[in-house]
Protein backbone atom coordinates (compact mmCIF):
# COMPACT_ATOMS: atom_id res chain seq x y z
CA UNK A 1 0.00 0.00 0.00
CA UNK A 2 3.36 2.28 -0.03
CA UNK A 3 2.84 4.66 3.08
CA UNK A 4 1.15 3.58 6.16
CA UNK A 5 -2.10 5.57 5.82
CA UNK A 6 -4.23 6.06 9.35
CA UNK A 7 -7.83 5.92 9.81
CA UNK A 8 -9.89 6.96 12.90
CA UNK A 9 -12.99 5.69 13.45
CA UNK A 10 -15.76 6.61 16.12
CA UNK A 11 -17.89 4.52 18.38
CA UNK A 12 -15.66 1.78 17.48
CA UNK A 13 -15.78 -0.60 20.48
CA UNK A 14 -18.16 -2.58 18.99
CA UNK A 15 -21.30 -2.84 16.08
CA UNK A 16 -20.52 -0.91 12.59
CA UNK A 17 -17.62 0.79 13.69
CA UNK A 18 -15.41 -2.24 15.03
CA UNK A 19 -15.84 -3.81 11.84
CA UNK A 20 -14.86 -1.21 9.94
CA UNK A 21 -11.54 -0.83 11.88
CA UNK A 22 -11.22 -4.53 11.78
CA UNK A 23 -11.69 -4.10 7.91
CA UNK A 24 -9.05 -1.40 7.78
CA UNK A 25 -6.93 -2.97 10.19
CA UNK A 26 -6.60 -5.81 7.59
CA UNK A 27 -5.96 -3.55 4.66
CA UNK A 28 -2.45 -2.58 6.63
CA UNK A 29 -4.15 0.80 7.95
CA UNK A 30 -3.21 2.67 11.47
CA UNK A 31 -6.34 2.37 13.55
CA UNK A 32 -7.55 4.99 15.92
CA UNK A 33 -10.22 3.25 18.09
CA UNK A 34 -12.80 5.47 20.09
CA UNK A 35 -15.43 5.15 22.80
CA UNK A 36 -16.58 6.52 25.89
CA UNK A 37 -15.37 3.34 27.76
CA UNK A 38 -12.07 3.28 30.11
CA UNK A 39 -9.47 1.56 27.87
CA UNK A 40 -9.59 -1.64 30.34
CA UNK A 41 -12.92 -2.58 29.12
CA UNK A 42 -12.11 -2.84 25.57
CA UNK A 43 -8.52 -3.80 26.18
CA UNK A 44 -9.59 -7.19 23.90
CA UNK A 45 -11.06 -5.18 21.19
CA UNK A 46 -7.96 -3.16 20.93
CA UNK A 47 -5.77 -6.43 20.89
CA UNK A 48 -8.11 -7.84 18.24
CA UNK A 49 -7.69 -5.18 15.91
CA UNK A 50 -3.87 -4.78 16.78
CA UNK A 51 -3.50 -8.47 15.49
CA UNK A 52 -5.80 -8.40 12.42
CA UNK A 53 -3.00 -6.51 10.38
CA UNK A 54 0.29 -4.67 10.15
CA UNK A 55 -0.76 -1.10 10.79
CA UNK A 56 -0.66 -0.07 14.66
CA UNK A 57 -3.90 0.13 16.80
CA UNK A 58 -3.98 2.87 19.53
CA UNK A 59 -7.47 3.90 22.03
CA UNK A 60 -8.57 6.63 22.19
CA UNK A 61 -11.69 7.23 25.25
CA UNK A 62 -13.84 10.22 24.67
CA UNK A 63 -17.19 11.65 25.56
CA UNK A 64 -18.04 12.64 22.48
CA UNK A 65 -21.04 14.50 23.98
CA UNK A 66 -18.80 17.20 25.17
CA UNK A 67 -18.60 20.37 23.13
CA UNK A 68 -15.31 20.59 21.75
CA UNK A 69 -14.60 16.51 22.43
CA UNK A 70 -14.29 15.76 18.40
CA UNK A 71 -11.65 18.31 17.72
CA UNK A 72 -9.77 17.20 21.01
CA UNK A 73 -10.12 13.71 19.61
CA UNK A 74 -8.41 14.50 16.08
CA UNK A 75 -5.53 16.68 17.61
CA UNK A 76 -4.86 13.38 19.63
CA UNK A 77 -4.43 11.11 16.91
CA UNK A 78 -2.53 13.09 14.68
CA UNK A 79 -0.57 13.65 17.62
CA UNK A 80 0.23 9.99 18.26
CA UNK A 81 0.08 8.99 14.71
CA UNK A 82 1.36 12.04 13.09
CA UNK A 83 -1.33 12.41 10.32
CA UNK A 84 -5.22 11.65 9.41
CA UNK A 85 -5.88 10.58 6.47
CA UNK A 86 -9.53 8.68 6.69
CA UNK A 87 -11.83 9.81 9.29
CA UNK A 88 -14.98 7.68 9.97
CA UNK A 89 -17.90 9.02 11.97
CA UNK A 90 -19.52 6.62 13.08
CA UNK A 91 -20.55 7.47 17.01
CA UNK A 92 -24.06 7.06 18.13
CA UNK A 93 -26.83 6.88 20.82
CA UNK A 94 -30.76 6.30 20.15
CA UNK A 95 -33.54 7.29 22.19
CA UNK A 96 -36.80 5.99 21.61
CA UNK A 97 -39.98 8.26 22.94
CA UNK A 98 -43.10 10.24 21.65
CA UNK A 99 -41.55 13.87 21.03
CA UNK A 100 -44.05 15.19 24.04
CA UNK A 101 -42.31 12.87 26.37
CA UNK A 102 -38.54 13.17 24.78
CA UNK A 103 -36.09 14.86 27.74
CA UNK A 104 -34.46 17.77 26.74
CA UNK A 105 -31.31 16.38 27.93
CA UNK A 106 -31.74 13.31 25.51
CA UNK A 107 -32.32 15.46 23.12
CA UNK A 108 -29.21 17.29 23.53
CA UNK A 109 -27.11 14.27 23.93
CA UNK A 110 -28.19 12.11 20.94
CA UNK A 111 -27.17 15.41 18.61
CA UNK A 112 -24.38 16.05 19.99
CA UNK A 113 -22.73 12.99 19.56
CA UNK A 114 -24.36 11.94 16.46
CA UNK A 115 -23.45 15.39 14.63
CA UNK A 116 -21.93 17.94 16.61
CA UNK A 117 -19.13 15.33 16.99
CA UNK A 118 -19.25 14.80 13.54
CA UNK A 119 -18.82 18.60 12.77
CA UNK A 120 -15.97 19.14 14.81
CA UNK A 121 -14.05 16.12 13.85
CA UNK A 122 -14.41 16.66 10.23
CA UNK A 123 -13.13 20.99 11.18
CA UNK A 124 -10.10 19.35 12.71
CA UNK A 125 -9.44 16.97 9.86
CA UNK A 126 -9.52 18.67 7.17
CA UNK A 127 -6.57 21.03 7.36
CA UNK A 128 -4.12 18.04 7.60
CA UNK A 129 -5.91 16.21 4.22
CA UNK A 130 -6.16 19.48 2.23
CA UNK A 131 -2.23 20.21 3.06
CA UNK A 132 -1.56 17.00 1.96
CA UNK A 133 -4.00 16.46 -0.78
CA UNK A 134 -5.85 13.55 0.16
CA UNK A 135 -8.20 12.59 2.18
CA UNK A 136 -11.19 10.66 2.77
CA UNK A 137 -14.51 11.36 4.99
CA UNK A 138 -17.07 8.90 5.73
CA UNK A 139 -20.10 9.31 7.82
CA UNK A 140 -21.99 6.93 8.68
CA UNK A 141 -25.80 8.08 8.59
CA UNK A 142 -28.73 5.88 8.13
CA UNK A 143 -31.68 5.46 5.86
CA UNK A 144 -33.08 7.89 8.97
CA UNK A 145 -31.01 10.00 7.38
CA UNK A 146 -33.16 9.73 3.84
CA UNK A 147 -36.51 8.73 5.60
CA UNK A 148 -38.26 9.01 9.02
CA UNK A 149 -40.06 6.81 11.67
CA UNK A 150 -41.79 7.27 14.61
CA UNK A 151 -40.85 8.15 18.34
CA UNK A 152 -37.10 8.64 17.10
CA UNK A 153 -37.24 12.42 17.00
CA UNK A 154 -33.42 12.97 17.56
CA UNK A 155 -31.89 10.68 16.03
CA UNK A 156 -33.63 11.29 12.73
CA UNK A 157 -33.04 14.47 12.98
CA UNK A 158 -29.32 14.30 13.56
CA UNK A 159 -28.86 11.59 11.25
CA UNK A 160 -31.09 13.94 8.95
CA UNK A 161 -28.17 17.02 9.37
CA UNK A 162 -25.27 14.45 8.88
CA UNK A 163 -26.50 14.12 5.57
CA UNK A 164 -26.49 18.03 5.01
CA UNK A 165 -22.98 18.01 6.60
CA UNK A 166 -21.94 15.29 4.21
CA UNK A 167 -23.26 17.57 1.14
CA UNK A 168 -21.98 20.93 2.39
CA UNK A 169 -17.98 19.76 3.00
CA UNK A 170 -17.75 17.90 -0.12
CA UNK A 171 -18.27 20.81 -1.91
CA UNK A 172 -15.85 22.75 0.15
CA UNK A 173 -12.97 20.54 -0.17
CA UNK A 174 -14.04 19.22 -3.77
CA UNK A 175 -10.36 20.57 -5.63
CA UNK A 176 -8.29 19.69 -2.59
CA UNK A 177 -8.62 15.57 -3.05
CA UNK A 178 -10.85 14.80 -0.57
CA UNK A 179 -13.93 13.00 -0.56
CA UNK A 180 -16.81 13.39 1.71
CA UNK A 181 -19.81 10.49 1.56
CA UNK A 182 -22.59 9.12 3.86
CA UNK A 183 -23.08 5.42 4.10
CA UNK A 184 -26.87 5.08 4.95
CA UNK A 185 -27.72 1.52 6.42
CA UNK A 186 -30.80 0.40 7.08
CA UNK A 187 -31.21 -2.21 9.97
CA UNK A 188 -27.98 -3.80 11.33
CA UNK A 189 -28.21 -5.80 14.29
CA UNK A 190 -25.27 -3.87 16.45
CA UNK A 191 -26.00 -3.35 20.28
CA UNK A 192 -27.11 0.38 19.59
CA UNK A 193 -30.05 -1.77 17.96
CA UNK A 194 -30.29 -4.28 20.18
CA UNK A 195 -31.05 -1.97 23.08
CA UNK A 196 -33.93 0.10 21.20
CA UNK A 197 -35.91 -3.64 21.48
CA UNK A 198 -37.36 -2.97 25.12
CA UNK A 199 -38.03 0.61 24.33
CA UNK A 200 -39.79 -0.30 20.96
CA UNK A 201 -41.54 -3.14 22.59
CA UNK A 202 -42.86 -0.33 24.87
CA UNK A 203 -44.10 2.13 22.76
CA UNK A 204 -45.45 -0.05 20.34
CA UNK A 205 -47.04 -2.62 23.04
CA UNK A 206 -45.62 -5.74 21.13
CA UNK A 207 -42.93 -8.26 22.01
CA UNK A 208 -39.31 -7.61 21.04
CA UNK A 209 -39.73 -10.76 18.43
CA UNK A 210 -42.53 -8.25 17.03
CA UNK A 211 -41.01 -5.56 16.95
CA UNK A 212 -37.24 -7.31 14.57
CA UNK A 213 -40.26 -8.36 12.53
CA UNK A 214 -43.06 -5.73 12.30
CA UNK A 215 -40.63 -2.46 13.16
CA UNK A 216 -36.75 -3.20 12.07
CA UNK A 217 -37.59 -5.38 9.32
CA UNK A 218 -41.08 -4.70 7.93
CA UNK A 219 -39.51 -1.41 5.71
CA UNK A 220 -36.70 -3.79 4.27
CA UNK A 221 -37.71 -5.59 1.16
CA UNK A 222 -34.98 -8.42 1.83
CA UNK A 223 -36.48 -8.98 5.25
CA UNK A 224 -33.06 -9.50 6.59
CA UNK A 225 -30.83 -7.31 8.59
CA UNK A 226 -27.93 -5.65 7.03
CA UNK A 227 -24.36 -7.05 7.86
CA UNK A 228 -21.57 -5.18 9.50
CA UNK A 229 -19.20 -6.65 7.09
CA UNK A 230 -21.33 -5.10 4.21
CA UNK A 231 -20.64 -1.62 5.78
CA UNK A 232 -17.16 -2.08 6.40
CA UNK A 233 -16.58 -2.73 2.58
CA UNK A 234 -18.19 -0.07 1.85
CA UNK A 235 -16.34 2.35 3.36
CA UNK A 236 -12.92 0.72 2.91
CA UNK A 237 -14.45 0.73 -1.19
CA UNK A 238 -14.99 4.73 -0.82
CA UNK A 239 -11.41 5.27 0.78
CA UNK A 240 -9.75 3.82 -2.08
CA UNK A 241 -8.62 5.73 -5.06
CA UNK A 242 -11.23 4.42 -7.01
CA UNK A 243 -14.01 6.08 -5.71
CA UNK A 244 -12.10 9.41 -6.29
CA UNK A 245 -15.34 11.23 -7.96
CA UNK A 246 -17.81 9.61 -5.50
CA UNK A 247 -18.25 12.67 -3.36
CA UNK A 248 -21.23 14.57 -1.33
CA UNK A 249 -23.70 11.63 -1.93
CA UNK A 250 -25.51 9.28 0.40
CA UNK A 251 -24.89 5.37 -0.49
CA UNK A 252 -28.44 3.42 0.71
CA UNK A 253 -27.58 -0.59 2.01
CA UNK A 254 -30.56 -0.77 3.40
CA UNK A 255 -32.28 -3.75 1.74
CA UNK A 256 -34.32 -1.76 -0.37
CA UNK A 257 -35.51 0.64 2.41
CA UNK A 258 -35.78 3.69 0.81
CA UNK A 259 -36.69 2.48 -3.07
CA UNK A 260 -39.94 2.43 -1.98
């Protein structure tokens, strides 16, 4: 691959974003890993991904819920690392409620890590790519970021201005070789997903088997949920030099989701 290029990904203890280091780790890539957890509690995940290739792996814990906590994050990998050269956002909470009963404070938690973090790390990015001219940003949105469903208020929303983010930095950097592209997934059975069953059951009034079949999977043609190695590929696809012209667009793998 000639020079050792580094990724950072987000929310990357586990779901989407651990395969997608695992996929880049593999490729020969540096891999940034990032959550909110203590480094001891993910010291496994961090081995794993060390030993999948020949890049290094370094941990990186932040609350990316704190204002200014994405820009702290980038400074800290090119620190240790000395460059970025694909940043993944990937972070992510969900909150299901009816938007009379939705806290405030959820409110203001699910968007800030969902997009303010996405905002900042992308403003402290892109100064290192541009000098260098290369780079490669990949967000990873949702089809809530093409289409809406109930009692998810925030997160659609958020996932909603992550595509407008997407849009709006492509065409800033667009002559300074770097790309800037949503993934939008439909269903993929992470944990983030796995916890909205109780909380779906709940609003709905149906049993968690009800609500994989009638909720997560009814808007999927294909009737199965999509596969974190799908994503991964994806985005290690749209870091390649071959997707040099895919920029400011939103990729659906969502099953069919949102061809209806």
């Amino acid at each position: 691959m000639g020079e050792i290029k580094t990724i950072l990904v987000t929310g990357s203890s586990s779901g989407i974003g651990l395969g997608v280091a695992r996929r880049f780790a593999a490729a020969g890539y540096n891999v940034a890993l990032n959550s909110f957890e203590p480094e001891s509690r993910v010291a496994d995940v961090i081995d794993g991904v060390a030993a999948a290739g020949a890049g290094r792996a370094a941990y990186f814990e932040a609350d990316l819920s704190a204002r200014g906590a994405g820009v702290e994050l980038v400074e800290r990998v090119i620190a240790h690392f000395g460059q970025l050269d694909v940043l993944v956002n990937n972070a992510g909470i969900q909150k299901v409620s009816p938007v009379e009963e939705f806290e405030l404070d959820d409110w203001a938690r699910v968007r800030s890590i969902i997009l303010d973090s996405s905002f900042e790390a992308i403003k402290a990015s892109v100064p290192g790519m541009a000098e260098r001219g290369w780079g490669r940003i990949i967000n990873i949105a949702s089809a809530h970021g093409l289409v809406a469903s109930p009692f998810k208020s925030a997160y659609v929303s958020a996932k909603h201005g992550m595509m407008g983010l997407t849009k709006t930095v492509a065409l800033e950097v667009a002559e300074k070789g770097i790309t800037v592209n949503a993934i939008c997934p439909g269903y993929v059975l992470t944990p983030l997903v796995e916890a909205q069953l109780k909380d779906q059951a709940r609003v709905h009034g149906i049993s968690e088997d009800e609500v994989k079949r009638e909720i997560m999977l009814a808007p999927q043609p294909t009737k199965q949920f999509v596969g974190i190695d799908e994503v991964a590929e994806l985005a290690f696809y749209l870091s390649g030099d071959l997707a040099r012209s895919i920029t400011g667009t939103a990729i659906s793998i969502d099953g069919g989701w949102t061809a209806r």
